[in-house]
Protein backbone atom coordinates (compact mmCIF):
# COMPACT_ATOMS: atom_id res chain seq x y z
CA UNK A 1 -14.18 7.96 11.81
CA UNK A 2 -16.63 10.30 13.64
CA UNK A 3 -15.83 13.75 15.18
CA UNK A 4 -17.66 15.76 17.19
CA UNK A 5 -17.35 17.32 20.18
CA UNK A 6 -17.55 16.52 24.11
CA UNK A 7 -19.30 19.66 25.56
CA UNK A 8 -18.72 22.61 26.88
CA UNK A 9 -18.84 21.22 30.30
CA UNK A 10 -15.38 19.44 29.54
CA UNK A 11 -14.17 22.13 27.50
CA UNK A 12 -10.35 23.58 28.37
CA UNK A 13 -8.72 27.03 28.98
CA UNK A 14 -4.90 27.66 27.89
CA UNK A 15 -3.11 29.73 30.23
CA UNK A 16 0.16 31.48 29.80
CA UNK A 17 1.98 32.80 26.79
CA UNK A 18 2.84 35.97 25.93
CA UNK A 19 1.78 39.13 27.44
CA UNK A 20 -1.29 40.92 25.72
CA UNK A 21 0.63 44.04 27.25
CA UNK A 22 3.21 43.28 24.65
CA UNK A 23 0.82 43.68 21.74
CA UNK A 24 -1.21 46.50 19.46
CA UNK A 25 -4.53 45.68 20.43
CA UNK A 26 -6.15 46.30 17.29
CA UNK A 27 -3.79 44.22 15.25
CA UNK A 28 -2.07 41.76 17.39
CA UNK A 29 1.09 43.11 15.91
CA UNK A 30 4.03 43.10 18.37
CA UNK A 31 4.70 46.38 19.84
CA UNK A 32 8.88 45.67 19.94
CA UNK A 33 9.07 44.06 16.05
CA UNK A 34 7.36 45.13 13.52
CA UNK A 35 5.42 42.78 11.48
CA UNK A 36 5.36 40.25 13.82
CA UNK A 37 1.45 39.37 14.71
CA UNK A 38 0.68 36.39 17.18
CA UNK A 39 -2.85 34.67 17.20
CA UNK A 40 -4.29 31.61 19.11
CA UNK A 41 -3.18 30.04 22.20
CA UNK A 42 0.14 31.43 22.12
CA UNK A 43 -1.54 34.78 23.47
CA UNK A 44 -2.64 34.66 27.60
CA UNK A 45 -6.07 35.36 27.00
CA UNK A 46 -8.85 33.07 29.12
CA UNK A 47 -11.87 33.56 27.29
CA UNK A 48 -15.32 32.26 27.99
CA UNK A 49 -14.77 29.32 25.43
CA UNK A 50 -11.20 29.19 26.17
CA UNK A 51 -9.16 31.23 24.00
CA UNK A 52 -8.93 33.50 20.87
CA UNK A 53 -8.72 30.01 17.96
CA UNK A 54 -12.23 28.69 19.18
CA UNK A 55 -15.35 29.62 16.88
C-alpha cells in the first residue's frame, strides 16, 4: 500500500468547534476547567494549511 499525499491544491479546512475565546492562549488550557487542554481540529482555527494537527 502506498501513501502520499494529493496536494495542497485539494487540501481541506475544518471549520467550527470550540471557541479560541474560550481558551489560555499560551496553553490551550480551558479558561472555565482547569486542566482541560484541547488541540487539533476540535479548536475553530482556519489556518493556511488547514488547522493546528497539520505539520
Amino acid at each position: 500500500m502506498t501513501f502520499g499525499t494529493l496536494g495542497f491544491g485539494n487540501a481541506e479546512v475544518t471549520l467550527g468547534g470550540l471557541d479560541t475565546r474560550a481558551l489560555s492562549s499560551k496553553a490551550m488550557a480551558a479558561n472555565a476547567v482547569p486542566g482541560l487542554y484541547f488541540i487539533g481540529e476540535v479548536v475553530d482555527v482556519n489556518g493556511w494549511l488547514g488547522g493546528c494537527n497539520f505539520g
